[in-house]
Protein backbone atom coordinates (compact mmCIF):
# COMPACT_ATOMS: atom_id res chain seq x y z
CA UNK A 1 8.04 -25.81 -5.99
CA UNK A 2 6.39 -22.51 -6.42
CA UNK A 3 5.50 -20.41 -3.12
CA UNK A 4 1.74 -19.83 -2.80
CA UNK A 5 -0.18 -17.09 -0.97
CA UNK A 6 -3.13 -14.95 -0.67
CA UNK A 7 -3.72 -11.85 -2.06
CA UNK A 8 -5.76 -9.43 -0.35
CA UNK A 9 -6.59 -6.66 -2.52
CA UNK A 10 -7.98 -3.90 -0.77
CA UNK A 11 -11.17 -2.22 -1.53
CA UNK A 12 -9.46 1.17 -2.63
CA UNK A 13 -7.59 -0.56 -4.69
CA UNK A 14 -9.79 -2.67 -6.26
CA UNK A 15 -12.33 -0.23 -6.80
CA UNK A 16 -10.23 2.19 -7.93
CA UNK A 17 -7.02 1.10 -9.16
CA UNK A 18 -7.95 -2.43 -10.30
CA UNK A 19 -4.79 -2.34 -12.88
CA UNK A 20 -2.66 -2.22 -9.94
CA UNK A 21 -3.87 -5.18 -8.59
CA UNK A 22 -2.91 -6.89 -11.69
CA UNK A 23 0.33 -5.77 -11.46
CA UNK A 24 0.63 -6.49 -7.96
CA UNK A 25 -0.46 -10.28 -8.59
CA UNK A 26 2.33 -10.21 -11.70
CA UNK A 27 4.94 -8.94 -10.02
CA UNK A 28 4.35 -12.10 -7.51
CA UNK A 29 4.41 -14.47 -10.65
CA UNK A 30 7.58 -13.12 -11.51
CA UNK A 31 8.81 -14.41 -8.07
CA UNK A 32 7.57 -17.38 -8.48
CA UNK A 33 4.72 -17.71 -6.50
CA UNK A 34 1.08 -18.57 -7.31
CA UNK A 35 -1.80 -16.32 -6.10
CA UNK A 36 -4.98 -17.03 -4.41
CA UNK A 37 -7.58 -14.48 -4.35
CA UNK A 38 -11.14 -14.87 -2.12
CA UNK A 39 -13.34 -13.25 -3.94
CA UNK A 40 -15.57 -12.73 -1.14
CA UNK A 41 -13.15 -10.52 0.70
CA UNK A 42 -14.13 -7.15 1.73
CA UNK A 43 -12.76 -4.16 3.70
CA UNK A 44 -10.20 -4.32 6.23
CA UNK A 45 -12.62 -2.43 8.57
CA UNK A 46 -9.97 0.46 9.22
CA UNK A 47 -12.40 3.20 8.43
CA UNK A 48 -15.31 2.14 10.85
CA UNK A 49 -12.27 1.19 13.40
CA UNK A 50 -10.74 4.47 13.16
CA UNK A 51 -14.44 5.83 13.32
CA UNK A 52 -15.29 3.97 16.48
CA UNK A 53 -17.58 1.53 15.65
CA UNK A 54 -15.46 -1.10 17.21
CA UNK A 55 -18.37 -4.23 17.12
CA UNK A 56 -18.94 -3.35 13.25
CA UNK A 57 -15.60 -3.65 12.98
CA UNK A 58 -14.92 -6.89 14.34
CA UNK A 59 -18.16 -8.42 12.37
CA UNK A 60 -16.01 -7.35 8.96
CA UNK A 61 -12.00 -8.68 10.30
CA UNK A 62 -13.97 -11.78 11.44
CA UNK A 63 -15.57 -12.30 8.06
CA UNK A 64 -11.85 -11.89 6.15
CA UNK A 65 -10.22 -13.99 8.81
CA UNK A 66 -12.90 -16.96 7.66
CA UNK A 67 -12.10 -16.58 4.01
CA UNK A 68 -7.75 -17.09 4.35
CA UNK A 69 -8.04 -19.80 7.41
CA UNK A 70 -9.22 -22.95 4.05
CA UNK A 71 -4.91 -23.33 4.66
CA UNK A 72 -3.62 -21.33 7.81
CA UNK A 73 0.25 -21.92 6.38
CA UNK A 74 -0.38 -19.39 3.85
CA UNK A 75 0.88 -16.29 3.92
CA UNK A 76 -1.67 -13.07 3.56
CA UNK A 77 0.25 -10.73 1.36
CA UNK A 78 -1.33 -7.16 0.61
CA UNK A 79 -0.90 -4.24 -1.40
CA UNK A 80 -0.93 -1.41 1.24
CA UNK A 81 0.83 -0.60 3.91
CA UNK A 82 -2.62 0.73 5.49
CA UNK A 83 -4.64 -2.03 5.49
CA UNK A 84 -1.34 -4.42 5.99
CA UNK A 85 -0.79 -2.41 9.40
CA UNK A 86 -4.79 -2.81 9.83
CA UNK A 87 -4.40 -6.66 10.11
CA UNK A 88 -1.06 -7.14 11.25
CA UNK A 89 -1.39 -4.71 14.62
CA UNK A 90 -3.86 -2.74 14.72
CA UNK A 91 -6.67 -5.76 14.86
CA UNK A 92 -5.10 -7.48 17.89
CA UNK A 93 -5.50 -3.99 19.72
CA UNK A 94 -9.46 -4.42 18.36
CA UNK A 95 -9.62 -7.82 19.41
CA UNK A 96 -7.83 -7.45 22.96
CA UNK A 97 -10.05 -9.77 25.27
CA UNK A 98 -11.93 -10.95 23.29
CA UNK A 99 -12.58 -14.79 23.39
CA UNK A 100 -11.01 -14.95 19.58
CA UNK A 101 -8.05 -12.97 20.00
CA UNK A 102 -6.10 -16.28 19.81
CA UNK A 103 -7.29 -16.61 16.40
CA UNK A 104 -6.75 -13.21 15.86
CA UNK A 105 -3.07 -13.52 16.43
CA UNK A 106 -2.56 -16.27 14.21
CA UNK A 107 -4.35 -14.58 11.75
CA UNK A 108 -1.81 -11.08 11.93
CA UNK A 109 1.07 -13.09 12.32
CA UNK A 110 0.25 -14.35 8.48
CA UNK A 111 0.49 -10.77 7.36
CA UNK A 112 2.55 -9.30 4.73
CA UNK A 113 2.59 -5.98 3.01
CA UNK A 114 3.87 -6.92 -0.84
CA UNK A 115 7.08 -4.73 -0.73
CA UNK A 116 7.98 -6.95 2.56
CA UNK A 117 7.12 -10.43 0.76
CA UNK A 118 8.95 -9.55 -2.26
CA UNK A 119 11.70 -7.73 -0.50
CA UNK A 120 12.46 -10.22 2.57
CA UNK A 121 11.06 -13.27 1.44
CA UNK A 122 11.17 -13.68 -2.92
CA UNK A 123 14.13 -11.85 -2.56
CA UNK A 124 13.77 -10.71 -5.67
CA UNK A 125 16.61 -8.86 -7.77
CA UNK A 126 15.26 -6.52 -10.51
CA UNK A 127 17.24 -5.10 -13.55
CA UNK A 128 15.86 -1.75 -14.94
CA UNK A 129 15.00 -1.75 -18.35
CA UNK A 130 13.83 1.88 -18.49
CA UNK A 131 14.58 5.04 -19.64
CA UNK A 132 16.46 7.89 -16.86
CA UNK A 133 13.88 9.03 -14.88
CA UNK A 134 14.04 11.30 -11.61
CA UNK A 135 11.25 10.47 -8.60
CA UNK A 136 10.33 11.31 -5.60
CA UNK A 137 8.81 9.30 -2.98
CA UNK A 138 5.67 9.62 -0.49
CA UNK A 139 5.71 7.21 2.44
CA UNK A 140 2.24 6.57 3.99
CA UNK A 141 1.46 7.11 7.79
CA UNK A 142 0.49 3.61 8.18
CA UNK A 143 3.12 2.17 6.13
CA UNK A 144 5.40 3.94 7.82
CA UNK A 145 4.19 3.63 11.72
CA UNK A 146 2.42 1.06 11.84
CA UNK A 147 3.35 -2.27 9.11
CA UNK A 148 6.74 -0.51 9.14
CA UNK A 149 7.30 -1.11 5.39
CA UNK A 150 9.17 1.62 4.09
CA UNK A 151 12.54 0.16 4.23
CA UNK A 152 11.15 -2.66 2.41
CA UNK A 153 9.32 -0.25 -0.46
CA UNK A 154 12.58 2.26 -1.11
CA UNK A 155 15.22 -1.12 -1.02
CA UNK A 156 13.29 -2.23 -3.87
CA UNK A 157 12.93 0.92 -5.88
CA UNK A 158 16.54 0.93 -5.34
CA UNK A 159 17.70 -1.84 -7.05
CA UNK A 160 16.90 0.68 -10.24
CA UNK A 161 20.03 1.89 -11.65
CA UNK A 162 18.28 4.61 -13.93
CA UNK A 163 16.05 5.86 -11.15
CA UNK A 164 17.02 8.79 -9.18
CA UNK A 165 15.45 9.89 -6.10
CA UNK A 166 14.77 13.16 -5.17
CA UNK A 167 13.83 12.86 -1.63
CA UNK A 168 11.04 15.15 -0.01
CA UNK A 169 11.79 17.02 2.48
CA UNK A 170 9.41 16.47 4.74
CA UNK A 171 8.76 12.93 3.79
CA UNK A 172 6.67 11.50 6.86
CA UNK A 173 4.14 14.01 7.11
CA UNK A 174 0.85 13.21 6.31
CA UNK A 175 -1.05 13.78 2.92
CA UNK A 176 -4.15 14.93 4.67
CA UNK A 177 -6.38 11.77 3.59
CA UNK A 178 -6.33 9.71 6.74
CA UNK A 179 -9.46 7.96 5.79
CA UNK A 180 -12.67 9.75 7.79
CA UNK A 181 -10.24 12.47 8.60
CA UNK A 182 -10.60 14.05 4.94
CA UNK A 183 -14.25 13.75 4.83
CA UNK A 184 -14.92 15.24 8.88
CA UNK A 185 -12.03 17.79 8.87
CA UNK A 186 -12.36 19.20 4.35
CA UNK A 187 -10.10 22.67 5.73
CA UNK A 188 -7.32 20.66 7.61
CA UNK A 189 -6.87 17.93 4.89
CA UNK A 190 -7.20 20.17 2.61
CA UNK A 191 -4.06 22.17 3.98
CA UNK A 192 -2.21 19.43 4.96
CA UNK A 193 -2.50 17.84 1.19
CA UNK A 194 -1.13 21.23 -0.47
CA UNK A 195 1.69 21.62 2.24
CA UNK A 196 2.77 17.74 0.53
CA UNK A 197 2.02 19.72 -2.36
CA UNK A 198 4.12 22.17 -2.50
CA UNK A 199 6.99 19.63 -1.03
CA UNK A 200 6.89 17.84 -4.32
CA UNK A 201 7.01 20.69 -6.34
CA UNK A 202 10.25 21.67 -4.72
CA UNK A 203 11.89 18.50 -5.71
CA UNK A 204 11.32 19.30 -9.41
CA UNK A 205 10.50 15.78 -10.06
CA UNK A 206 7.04 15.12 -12.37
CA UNK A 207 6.44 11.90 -10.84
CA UNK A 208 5.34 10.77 -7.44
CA UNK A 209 6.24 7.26 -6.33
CA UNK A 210 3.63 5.97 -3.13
CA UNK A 211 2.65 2.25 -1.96
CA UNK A 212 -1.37 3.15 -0.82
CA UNK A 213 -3.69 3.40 -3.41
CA UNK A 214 -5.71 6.33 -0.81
CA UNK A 215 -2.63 8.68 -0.17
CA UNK A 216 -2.22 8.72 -4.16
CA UNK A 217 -5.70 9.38 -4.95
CA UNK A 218 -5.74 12.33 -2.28
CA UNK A 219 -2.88 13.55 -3.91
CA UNK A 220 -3.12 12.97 -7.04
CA UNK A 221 -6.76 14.70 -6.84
CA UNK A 222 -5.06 17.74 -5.29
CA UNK A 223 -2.74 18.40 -8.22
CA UNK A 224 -5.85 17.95 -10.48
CA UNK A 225 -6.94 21.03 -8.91
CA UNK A 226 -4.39 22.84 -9.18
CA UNK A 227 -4.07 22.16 -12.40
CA UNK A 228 -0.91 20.54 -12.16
CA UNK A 229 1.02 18.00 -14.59
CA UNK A 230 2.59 16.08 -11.85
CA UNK A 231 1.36 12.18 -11.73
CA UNK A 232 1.33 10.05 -8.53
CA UNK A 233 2.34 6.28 -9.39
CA UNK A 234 1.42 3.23 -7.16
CA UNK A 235 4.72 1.55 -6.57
CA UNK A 236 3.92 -1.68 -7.93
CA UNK A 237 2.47 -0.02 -11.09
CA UNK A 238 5.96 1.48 -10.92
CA UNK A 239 8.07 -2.03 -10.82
CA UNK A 240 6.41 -3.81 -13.13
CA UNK A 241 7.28 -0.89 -15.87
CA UNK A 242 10.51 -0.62 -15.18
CA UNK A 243 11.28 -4.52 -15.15
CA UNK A 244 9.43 -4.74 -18.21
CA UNK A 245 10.51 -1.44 -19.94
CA UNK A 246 7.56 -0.25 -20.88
CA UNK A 247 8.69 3.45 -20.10
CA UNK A 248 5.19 4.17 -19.26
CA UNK A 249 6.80 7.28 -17.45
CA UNK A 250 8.78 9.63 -19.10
């Protein structure tokens, strides 16, 4: 019997990179399990957290948490190691106190970024059909402090034989995005975005591997204006080509 969870998209993904989505539900097909997606889902409420608007905030998580609790044995598996580490810690913090923090909990405990689901529990073994190809690798803030993912998104990437990567050297600094951040603070981002910058371009490597749709669209938009031909790749984008050889980057 096929596994079966949730998917929770994301509203940066789905708004922006709705093709990754795709892949991401694929690449769960390929492990066998069967997707259910809630169309009525919405934001994870980490931007108004972040901002302070802690009511609002519990209004939107409390809205999600009605939509995945029709069967509470399903997993919630998700996209981004941001909004992952939004549900899966940084809500019970939100929701410390409060009368539904029971629910709450039961609610993060069901939380899975996808690199952990396919990594720890498909267990999935991937051959490489694609060409040589050198990467490097950006690991998100949240990702990395908060769903703790990372181990989980490089074990997979290495399981490709033809993939080499050229590893940043400052790897867990931030991109500059940090949600609000960006938009309150243009300079700062701004500087810490072409410090990651200039990182990459010292690993020689053309592509950019990342698992949160917002770090790769800060990025990404930063070596637009510089006029640069390096491309930033969601990691599950990235998979899916190489398991299907579609050499989609060359």
């Amino acid at each position: 019997m096929n596994k079966k969870v949730y998917l929770f998209s994301t509203c940066v993904c789905s708004s922006a990179m709705p093709q990754t989505v795709i892949n991401a539900i694929e690449l769960l097909r390929l492990a066998n399990v069967d997707v259910i997606y809630k169309k009525n889902q919405t934001c994870c409420s980490q931007p108004s957290y972040n901002s302070g608007y802690f009511e609002e905030s519990k209004k939107i998580v409390l809205h999600n948490v009605a939509l995945f609790e029709e069967d509470e044995s399903l997993p919630i598996v998700v996209p981004a190691g941001s909004c992952a580490g939004m549900f899966s810690h940084d809500i019970l913090e939100l929701f410390k106190g409060d009368k539904e923090f029971e629910r709450i909990k039961r609610f993060s405990e069901r939380v899975y970024d996808l690199s952990q689901y396919l990594h720890k529990v498909c267990q999935v073994n991937y051959e490489d059909k694609g060409a040589p190809l050198t990467i490097t690798w950006h690991t998100s803030c949240h990702a990395f402090r908060i769903q703790k993912c990372v181990d989980s998104q490089k074990a997979l990437l290495s399981q490709f034989k033809n993939v080499t990567l050229a590893p940043l050297q400052y790897e867990e600094e931030c991109c500059g995005f940090g949600g609000t951040f960006s938009i309150k603070e243009p300079e700062i981002s701004n500087a810490i975005v072409s410090a990651k910058i200039d990182d990459i371009k010292h690993t020689g490597a053309k592509y950019v591997v990342a698992g949160d749709s917002a770090c790769i669209l800060n990025i990404q938009g930063a070596l637009k204006r510089q006029n640069s031909d390096i491309q930033v790749v969601h990691l599950y984008d990235f998979l899916l080509d190489r398991i299907k050889g579609a050499n989609a980057y060359v």
